[in-house]
N, C-alpha and C. Protein backbone atom coordinates (compact mmCIF):
# COMPACT_ATOMS: atom_id res chain seq x y z
N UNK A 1 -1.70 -7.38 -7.27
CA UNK A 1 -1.49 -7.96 -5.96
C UNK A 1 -1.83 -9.44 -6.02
N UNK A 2 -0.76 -9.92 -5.56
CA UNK A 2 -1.32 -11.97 -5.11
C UNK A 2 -1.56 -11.99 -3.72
N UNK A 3 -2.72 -12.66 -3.03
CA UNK A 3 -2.08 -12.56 -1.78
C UNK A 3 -1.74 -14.01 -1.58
N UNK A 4 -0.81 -14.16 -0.44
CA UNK A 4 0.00 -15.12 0.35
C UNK A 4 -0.50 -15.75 1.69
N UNK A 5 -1.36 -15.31 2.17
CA UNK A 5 -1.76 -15.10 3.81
C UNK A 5 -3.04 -16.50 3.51
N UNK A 6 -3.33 -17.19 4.90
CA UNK A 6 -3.80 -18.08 4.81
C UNK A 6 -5.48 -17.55 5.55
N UNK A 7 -6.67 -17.59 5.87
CA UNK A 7 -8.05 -17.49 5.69
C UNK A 7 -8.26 -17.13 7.29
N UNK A 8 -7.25 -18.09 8.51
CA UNK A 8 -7.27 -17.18 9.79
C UNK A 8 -6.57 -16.40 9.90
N UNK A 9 -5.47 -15.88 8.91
CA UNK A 9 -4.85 -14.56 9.57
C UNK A 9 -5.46 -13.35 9.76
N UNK A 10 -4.88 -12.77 10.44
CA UNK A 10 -5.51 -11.39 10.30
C UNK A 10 -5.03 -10.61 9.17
N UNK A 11 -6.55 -9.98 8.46
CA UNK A 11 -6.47 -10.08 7.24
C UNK A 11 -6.90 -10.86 6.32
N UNK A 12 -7.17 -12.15 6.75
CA UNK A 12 -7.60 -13.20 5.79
C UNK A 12 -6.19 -13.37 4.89
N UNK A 13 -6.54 -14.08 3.57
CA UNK A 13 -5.88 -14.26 2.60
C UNK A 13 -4.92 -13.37 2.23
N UNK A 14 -5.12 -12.21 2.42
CA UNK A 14 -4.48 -10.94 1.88
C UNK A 14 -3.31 -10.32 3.23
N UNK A 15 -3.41 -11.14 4.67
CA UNK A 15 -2.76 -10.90 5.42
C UNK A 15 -1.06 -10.57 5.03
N UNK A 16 -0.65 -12.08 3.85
CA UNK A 16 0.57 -11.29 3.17
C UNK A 16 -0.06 -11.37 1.67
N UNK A 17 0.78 -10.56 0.87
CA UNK A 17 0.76 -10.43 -0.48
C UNK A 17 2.37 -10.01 -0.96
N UNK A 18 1.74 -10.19 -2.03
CA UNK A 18 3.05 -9.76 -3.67
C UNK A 18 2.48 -8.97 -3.98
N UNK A 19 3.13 -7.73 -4.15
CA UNK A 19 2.84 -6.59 -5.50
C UNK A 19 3.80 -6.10 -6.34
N UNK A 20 2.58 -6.70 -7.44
CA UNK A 20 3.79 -6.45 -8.91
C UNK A 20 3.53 -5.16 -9.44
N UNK A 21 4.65 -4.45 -9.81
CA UNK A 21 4.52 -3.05 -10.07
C UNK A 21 5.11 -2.67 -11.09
N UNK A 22 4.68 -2.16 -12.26
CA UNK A 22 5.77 -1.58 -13.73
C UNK A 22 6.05 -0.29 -13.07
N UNK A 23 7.70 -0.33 -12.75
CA UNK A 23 8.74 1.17 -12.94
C UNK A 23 9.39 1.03 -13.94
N UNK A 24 9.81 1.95 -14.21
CA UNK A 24 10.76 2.20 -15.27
C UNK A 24 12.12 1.75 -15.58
N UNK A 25 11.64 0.95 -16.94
CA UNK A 25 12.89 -0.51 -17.14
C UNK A 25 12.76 -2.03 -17.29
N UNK A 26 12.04 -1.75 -15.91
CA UNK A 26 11.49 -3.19 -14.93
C UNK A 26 9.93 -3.62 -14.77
N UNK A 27 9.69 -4.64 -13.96
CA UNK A 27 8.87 -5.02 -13.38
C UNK A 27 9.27 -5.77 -11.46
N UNK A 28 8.57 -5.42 -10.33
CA UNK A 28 9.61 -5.20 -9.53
C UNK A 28 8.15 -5.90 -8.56
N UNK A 29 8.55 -6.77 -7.71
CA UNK A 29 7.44 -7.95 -7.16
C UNK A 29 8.19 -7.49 -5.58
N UNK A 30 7.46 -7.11 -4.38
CA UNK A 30 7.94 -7.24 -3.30
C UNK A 30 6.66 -7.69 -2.70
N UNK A 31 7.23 -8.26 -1.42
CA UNK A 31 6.17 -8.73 -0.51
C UNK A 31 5.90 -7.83 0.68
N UNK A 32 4.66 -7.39 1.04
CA UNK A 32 4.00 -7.17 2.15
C UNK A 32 3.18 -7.89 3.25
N UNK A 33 3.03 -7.49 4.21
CA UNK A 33 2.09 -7.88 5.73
C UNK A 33 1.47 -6.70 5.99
N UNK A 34 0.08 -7.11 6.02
CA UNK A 34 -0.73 -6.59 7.14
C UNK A 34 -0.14 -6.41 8.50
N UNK A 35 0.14 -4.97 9.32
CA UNK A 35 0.21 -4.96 10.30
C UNK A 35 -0.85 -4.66 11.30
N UNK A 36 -1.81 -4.07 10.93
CA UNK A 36 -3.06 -3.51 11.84
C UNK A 36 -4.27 -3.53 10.48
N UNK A 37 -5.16 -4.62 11.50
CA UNK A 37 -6.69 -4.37 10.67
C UNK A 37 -7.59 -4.30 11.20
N UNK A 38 -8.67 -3.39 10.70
CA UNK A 38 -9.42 -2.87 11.61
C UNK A 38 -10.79 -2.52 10.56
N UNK A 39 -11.51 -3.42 9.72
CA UNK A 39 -12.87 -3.22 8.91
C UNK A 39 -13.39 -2.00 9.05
N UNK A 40 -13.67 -1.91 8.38
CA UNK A 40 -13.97 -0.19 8.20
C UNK A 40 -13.68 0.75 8.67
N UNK A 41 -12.23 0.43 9.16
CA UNK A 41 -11.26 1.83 9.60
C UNK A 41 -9.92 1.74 9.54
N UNK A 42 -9.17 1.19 9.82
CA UNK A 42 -8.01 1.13 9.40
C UNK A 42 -7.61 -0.40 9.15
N UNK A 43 -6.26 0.35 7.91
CA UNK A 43 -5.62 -0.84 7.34
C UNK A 43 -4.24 -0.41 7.42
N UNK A 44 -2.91 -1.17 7.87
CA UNK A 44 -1.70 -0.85 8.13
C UNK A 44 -0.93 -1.93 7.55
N UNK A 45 -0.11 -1.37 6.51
CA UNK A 45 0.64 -2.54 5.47
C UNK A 45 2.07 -2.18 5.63
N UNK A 46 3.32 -3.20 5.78
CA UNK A 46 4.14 -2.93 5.87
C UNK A 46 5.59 -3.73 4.81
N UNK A 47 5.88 -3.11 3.71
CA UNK A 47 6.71 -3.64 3.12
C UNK A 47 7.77 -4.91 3.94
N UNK A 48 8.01 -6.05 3.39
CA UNK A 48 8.82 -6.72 3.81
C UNK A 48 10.26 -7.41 3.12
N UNK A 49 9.44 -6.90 1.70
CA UNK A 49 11.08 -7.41 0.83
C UNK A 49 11.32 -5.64 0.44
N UNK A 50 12.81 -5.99 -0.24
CA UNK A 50 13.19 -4.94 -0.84
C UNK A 50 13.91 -3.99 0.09
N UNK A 51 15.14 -2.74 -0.51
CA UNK A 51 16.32 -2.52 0.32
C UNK A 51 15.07 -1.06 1.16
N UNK A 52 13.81 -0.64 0.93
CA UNK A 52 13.15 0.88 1.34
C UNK A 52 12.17 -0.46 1.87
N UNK A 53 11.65 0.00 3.28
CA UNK A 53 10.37 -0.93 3.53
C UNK A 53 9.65 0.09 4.36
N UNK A 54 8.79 0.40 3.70
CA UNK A 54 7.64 1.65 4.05
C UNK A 54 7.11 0.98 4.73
N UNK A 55 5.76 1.80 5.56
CA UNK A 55 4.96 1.61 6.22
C UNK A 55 3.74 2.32 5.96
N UNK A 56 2.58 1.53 5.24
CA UNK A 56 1.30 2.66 5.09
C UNK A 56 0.11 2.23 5.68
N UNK A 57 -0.24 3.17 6.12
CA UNK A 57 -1.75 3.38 7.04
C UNK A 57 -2.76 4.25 6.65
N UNK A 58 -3.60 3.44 6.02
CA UNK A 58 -5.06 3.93 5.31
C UNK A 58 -6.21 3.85 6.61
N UNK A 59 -6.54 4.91 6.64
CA UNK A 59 -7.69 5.45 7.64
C UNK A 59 -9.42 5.79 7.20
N UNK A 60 -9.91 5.07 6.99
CA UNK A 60 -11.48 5.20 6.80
C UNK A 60 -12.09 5.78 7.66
N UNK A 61 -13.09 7.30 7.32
CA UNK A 61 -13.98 7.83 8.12
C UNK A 61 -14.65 8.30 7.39
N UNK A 62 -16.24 8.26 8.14
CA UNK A 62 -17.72 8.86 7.78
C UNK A 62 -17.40 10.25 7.06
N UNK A 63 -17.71 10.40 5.92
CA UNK A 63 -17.79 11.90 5.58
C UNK A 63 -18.83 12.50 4.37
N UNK A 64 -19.93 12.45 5.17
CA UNK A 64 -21.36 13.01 4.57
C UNK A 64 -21.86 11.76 4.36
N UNK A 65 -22.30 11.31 2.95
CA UNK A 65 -22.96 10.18 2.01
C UNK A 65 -21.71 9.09 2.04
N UNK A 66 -20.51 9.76 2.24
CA UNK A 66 -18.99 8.52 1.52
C UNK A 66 -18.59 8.54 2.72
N UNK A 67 -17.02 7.89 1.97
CA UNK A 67 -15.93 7.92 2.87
C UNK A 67 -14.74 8.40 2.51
N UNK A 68 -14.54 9.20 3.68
CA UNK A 68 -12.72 9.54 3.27
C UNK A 68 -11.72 8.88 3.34
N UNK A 69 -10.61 8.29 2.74
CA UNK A 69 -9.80 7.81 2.77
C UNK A 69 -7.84 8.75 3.42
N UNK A 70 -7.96 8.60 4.52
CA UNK A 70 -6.61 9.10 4.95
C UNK A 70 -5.22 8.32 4.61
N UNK A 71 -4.37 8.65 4.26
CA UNK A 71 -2.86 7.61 3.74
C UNK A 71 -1.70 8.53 4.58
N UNK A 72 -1.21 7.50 5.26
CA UNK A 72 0.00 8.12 5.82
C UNK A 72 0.77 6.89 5.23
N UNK A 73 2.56 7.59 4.73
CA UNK A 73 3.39 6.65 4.94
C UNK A 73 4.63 7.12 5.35
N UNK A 74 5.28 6.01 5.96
CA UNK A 74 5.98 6.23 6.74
C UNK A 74 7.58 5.46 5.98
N UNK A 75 8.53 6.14 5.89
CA UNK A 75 9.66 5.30 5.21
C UNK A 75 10.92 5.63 6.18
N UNK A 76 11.16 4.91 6.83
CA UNK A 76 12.45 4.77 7.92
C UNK A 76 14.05 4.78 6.77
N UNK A 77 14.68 5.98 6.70
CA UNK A 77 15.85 5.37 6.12
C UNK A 77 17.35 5.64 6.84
N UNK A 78 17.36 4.35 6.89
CA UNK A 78 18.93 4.47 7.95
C UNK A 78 20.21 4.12 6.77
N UNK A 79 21.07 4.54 7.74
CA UNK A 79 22.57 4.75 6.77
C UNK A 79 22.55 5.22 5.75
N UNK A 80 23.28 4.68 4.74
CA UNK A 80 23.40 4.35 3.60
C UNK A 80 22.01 5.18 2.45
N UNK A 81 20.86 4.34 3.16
CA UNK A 81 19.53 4.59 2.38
C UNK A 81 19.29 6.18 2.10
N UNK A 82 19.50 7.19 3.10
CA UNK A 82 19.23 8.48 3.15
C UNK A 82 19.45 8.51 1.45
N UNK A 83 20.55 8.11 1.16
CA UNK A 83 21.16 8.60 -0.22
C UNK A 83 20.23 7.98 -1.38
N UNK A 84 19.17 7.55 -0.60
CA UNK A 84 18.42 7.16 -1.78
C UNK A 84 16.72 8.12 -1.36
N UNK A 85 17.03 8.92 -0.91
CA UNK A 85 15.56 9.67 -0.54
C UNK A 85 15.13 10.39 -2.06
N UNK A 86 16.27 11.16 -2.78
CA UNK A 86 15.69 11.39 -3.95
C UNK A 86 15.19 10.45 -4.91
N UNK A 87 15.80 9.31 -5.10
CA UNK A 87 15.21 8.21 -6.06
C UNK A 87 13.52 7.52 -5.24
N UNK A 88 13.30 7.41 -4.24
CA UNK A 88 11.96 7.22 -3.53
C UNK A 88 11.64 8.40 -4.13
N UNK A 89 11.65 9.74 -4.18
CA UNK A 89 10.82 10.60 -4.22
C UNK A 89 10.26 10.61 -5.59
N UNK A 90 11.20 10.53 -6.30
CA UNK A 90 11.03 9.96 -7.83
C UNK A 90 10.32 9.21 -7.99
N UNK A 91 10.18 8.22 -7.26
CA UNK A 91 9.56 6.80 -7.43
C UNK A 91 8.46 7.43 -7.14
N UNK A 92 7.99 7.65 -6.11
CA UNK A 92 6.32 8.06 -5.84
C UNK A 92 5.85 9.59 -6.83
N UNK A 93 6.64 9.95 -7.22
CA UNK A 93 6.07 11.11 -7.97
C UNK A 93 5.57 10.62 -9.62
N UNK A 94 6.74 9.57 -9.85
CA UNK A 94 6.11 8.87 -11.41
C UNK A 94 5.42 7.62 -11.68
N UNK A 95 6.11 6.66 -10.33
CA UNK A 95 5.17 5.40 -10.38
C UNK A 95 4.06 5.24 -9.95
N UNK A 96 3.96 6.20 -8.21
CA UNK A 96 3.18 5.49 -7.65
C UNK A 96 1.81 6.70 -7.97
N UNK A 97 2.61 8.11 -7.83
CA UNK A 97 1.17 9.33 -7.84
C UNK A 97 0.27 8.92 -8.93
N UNK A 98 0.59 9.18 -10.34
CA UNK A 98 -0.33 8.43 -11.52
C UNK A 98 -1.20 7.53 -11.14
N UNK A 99 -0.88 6.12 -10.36
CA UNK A 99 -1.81 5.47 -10.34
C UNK A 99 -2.73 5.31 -9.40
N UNK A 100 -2.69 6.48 -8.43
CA UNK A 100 -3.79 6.80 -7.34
C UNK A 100 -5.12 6.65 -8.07
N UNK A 101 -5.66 7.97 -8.47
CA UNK A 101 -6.66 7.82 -8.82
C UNK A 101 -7.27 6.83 -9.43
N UNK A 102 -6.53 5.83 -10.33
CA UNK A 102 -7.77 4.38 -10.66
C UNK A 102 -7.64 3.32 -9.29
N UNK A 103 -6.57 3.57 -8.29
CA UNK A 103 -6.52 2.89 -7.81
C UNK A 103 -7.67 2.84 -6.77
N UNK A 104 -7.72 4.10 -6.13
CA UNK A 104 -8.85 4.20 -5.33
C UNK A 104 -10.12 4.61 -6.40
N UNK A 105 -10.43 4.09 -7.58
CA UNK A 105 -11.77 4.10 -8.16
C UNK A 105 -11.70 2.96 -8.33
N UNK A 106 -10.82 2.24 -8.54
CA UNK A 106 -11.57 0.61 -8.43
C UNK A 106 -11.53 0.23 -6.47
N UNK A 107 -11.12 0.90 -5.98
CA UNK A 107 -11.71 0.26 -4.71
C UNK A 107 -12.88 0.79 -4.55
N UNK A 108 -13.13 1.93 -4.65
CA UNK A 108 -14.72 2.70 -4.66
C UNK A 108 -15.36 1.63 -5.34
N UNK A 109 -15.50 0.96 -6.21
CA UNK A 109 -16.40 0.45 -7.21
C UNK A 109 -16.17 -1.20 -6.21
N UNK A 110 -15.32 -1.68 -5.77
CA UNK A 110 -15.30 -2.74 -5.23
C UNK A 110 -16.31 -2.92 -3.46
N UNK A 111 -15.57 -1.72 -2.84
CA UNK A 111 -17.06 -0.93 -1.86
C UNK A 111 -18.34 -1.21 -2.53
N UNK A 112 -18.60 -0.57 -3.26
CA UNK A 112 -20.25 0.17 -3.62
C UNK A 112 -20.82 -1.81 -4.32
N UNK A 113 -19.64 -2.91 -4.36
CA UNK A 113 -20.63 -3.73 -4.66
C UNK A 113 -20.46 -4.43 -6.11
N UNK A 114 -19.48 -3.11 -6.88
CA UNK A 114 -19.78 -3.34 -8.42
C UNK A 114 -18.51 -4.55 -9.05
C-alpha cells in the first residue's frame, strides 16, 4: 500500500492509497478512499480505479483479552460485469484468501506496538 491522502483528511495520509497486488501474470496497482472512519471500530474502503470497485467494511469489537475483526464486502456488478462474477470469485479464492492470514498478523503485531 502507498498512501495518497494528505494529514487532514479523514483518515490521515492513508485517506487515499495505491495497492499493489501480485495476481497471476501481473502486477495490478488500483487506487482506493476511505469512506467511513471510525478508530477503533470501523474502517470503510472503497475501490476507485479498476473495471470491479468493491466496497469493504472492517468492524472492530471487544472480544475477551482481543479483538475481533468483522469484513464485509460488498461488490456492485452491473451489466456487462455480472459476466465477470466467476473471475472475482477466482480472484478472492487465489489472490486475495492466501494472504489473509499474514495480513491480519502483521496488523495484530502493528496493534500490540511491535
Amino acid at each position: 500500500m502507498k498512501p495518497l491522502g494528505s494529514a487532514g483528511d479523514v483518515g490521515g495520509v492513508w485517506s487515499r492509497q495505491v495497492e499493489v497486488r501480485k495476481v497471476p501474470g501481473k502486477v495490478v496497482e488500483t487506487e482506493a478512499v476511505i469512506t467511513a472512519f471510525e478508530p477503533g471500530q470501523r474502517l470503510a474502503v472503497q475501490r476507485a480505479s479498476g473495471a470491479i470497485r468493491p466496497h469493504a467494511i472492517y468492524r472492530l469489537e471487544p472480544a475477551g483479552t482481543g479483538t475481533r475483526i468483522a469484513f464485509e464486502l460488498d461488490i456492485a456488478l452491473r451489466g456487462a460485469t455480472w459476466l465477470a462474477l466467476p473471475l472475482v470469485w477466482l480472484f478472492m479464492m487465489l489472490a486475495i484468501r492466501p494472504v489473509l492470514p499474514k495480513d491480519f498478523a502483521r496488523l495484530a503485531e502493528r496493534l500490540a506496538g511491535k
